[in-house]
Protein backbone atom coordinates (compact mmCIF):
# COMPACT_ATOMS: atom_id res chain seq x y z
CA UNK A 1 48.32 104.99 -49.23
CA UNK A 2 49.79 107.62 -51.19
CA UNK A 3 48.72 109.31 -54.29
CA UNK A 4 49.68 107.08 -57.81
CA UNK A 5 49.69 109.06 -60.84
CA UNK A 6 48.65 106.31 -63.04
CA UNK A 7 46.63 105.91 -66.25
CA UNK A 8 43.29 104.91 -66.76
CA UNK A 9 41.78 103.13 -69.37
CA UNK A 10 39.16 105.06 -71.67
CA UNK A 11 37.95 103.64 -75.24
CA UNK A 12 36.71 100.93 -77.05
CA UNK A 13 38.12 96.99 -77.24
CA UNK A 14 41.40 96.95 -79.38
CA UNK A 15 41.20 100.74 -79.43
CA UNK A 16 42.77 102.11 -76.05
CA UNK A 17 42.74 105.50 -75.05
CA UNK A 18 44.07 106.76 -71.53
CA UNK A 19 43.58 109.24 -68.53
CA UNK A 20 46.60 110.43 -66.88
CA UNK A 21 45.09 110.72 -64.08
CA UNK A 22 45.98 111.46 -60.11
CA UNK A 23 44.03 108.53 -57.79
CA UNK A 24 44.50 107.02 -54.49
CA UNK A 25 46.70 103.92 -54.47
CA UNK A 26 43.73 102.31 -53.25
CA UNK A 27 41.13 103.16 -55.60
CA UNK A 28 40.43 100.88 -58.89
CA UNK A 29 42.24 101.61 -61.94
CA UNK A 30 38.94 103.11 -63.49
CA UNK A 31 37.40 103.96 -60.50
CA UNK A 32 37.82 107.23 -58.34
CA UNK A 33 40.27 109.87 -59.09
CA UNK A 34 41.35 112.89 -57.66
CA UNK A 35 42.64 115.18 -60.42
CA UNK A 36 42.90 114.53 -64.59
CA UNK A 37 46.56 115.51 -65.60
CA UNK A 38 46.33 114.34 -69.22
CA UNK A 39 45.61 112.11 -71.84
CA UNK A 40 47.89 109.59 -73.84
CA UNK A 41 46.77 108.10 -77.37
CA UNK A 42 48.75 104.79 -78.26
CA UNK A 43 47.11 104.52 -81.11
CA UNK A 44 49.11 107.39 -83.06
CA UNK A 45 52.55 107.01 -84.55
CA UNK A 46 54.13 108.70 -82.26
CA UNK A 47 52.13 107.92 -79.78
CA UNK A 48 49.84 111.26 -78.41
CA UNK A 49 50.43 113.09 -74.94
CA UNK A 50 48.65 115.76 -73.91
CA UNK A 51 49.75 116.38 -69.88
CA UNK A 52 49.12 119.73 -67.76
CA UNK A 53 53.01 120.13 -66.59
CA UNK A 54 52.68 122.32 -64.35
CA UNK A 55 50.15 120.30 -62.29
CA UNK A 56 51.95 116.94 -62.68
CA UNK A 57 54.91 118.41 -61.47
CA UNK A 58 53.52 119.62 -58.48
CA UNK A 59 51.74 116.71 -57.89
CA UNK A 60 55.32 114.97 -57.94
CA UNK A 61 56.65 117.84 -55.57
CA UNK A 62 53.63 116.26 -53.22
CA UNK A 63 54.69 112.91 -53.18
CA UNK A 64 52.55 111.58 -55.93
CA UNK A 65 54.25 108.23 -57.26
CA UNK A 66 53.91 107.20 -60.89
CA UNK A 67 53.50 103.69 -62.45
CA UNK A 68 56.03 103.04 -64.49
CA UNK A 69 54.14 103.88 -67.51
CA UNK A 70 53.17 106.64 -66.20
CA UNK A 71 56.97 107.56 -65.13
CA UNK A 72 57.64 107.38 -68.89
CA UNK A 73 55.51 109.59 -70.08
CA UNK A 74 56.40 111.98 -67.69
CA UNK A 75 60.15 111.56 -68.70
CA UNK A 76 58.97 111.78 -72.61
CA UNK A 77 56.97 115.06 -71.71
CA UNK A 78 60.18 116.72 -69.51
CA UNK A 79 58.08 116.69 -66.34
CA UNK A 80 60.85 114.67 -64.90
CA UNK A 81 63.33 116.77 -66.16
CA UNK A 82 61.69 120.01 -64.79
CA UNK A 83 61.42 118.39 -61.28
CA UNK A 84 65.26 117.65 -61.42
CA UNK A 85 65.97 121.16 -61.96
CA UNK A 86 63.85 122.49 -59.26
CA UNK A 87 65.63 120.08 -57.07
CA UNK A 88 68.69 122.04 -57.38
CA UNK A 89 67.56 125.16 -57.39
CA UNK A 90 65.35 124.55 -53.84
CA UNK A 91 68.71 123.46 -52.61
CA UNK A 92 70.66 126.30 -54.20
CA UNK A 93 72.50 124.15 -56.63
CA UNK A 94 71.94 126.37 -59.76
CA UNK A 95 69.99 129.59 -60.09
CA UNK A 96 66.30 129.57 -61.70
CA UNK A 97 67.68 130.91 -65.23
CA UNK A 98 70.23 128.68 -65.62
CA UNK A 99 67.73 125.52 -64.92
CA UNK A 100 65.00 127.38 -67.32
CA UNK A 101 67.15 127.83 -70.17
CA UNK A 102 68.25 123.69 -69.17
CA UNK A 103 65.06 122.91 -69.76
CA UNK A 104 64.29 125.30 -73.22
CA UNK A 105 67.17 123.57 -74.62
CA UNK A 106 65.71 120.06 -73.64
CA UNK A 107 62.71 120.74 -74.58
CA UNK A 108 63.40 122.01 -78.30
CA UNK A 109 65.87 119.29 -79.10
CA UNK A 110 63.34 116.89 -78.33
CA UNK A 111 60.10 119.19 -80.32
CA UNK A 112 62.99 118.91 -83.18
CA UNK A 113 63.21 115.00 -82.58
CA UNK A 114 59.60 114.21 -82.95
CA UNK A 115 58.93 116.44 -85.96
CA UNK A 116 61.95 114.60 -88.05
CA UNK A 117 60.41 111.42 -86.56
CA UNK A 118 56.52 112.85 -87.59
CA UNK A 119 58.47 113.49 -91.22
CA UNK A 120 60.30 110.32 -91.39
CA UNK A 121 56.89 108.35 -91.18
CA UNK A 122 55.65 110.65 -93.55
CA UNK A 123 58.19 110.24 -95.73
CA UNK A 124 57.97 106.41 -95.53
CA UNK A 125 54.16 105.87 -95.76
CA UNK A 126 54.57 107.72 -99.21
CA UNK A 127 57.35 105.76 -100.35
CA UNK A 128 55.46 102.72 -99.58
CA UNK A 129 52.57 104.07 -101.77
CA UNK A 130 54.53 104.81 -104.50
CA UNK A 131 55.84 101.32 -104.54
CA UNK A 132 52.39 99.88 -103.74
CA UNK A 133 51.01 101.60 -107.23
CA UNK A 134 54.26 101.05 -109.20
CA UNK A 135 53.85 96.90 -108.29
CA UNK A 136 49.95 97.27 -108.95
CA UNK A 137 51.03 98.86 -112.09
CA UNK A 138 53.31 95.99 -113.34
CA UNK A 139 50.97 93.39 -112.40
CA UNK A 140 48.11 95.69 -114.12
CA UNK A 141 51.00 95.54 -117.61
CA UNK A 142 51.48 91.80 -117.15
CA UNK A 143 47.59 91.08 -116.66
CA UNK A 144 46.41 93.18 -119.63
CA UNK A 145 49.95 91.65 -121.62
CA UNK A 146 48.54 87.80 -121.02
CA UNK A 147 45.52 88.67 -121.81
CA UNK A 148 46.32 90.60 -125.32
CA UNK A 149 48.11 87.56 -126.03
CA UNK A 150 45.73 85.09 -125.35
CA UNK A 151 43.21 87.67 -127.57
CA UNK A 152 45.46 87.40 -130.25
CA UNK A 153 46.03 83.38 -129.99
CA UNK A 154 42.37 83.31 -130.53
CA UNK A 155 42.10 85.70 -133.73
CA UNK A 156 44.89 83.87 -134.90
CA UNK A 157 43.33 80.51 -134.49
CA UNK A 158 39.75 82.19 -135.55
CA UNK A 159 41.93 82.71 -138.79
CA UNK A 160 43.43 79.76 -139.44
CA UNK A 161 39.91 77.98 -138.88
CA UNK A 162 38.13 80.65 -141.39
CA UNK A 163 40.84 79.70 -144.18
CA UNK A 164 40.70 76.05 -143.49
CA UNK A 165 37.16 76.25 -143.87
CA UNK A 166 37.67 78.07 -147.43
CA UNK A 167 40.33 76.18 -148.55
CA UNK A 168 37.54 73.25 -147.78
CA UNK A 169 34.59 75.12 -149.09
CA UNK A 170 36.49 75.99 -152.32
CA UNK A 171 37.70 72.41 -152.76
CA UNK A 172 34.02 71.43 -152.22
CA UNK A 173 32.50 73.76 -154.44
CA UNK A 174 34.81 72.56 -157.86
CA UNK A 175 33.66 68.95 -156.59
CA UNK A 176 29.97 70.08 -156.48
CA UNK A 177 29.78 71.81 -159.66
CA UNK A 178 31.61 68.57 -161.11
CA UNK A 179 28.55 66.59 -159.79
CA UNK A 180 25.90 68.36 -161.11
CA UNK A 181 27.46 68.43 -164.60
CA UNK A 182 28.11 64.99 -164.26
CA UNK A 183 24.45 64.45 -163.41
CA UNK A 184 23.23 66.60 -166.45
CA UNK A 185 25.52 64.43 -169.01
């Protein structure tokens, strides 16, 4: 069998973390390996790759055969790229400047990609913040509003009990002094 460049599986359940590793097509996917390339992080937004080039393309000049996933990554990282290019220039298709400075200009158009991506997310996870305490806010106004009102319902009707029981206690009290002079006569 030939050698897979394939990932395996590292961290904790619901909390993957990967080896981009180099392994026999016959070995387990966490088993025996002959050579560590990398590691991938799903986890992050966007997602993070840290692969030895250099190694994973010659591994791919060797035959090596990536899983699909695998394949990916290498395309996200250029490795693919980079192999294209010294395609052609083993077979004298372009010279090794012209498929360098191919592969500079890849390579910083996509560095400039991620980082407005890395900024966009940014960008939105503050926005959603902003809108998360302006909301908490206006239910925070409409909480303390209710209950200001319902304070001063209860004042109100505190008040209107207090006079009532004046306007009683003074219409008592005439009564009572009437009885007590009526008593005395």
């Amino acid at each position: 069998m030939p050698a897979r460049i394939r990932l395996q599986r590292h961290g904790k359940k619901g909390q993957p973390f990967y080896h981009i590793v180099v392994a026999d097509g016959r070995a387990p996917r966490d088993g025996r390996f002959i050579e560590k390339l990398g590691t991938y992080n799903p986890m992050t937004n966007p997602a993070e790759i840290v692969l030895n080039e250099n190694k994973a393309c010659e591994w791919l000049k060797n035959g090596a055969q990536p899983s699909t996933t695998c394949r990916r990554i290498l395309s996200y990282k250029g490795v693919l790229l980079k192999r294209h290019l010294q395609i052609g220039v083993e077979k004298g298709a372009i010279s090794q400047e012209q498929a360098d400075v191919k592969f500079n200009e890849w390579k910083q158009a996509k560095e400039t990609k991620i980082a407005n991506k890395k900024s966009e997310i940014a960008n939105n996870d503050r926005n959603e913040a902003k809108a998360r305490m302006e909301a908490e806010k206006k239910a925070n106004e409409t909480k303390a509003a209710a209950i200001d009102a319902k304070r001063r319902a209860a004042a109100e009707a505190e008040a209107a009990a207090k006079a009532e029981a004046e306007a009683t206690a003074e219409g008592e009290a005439p009564a009572a002094e009437e009885t007590t002079e009526n008593a005395e006569a």
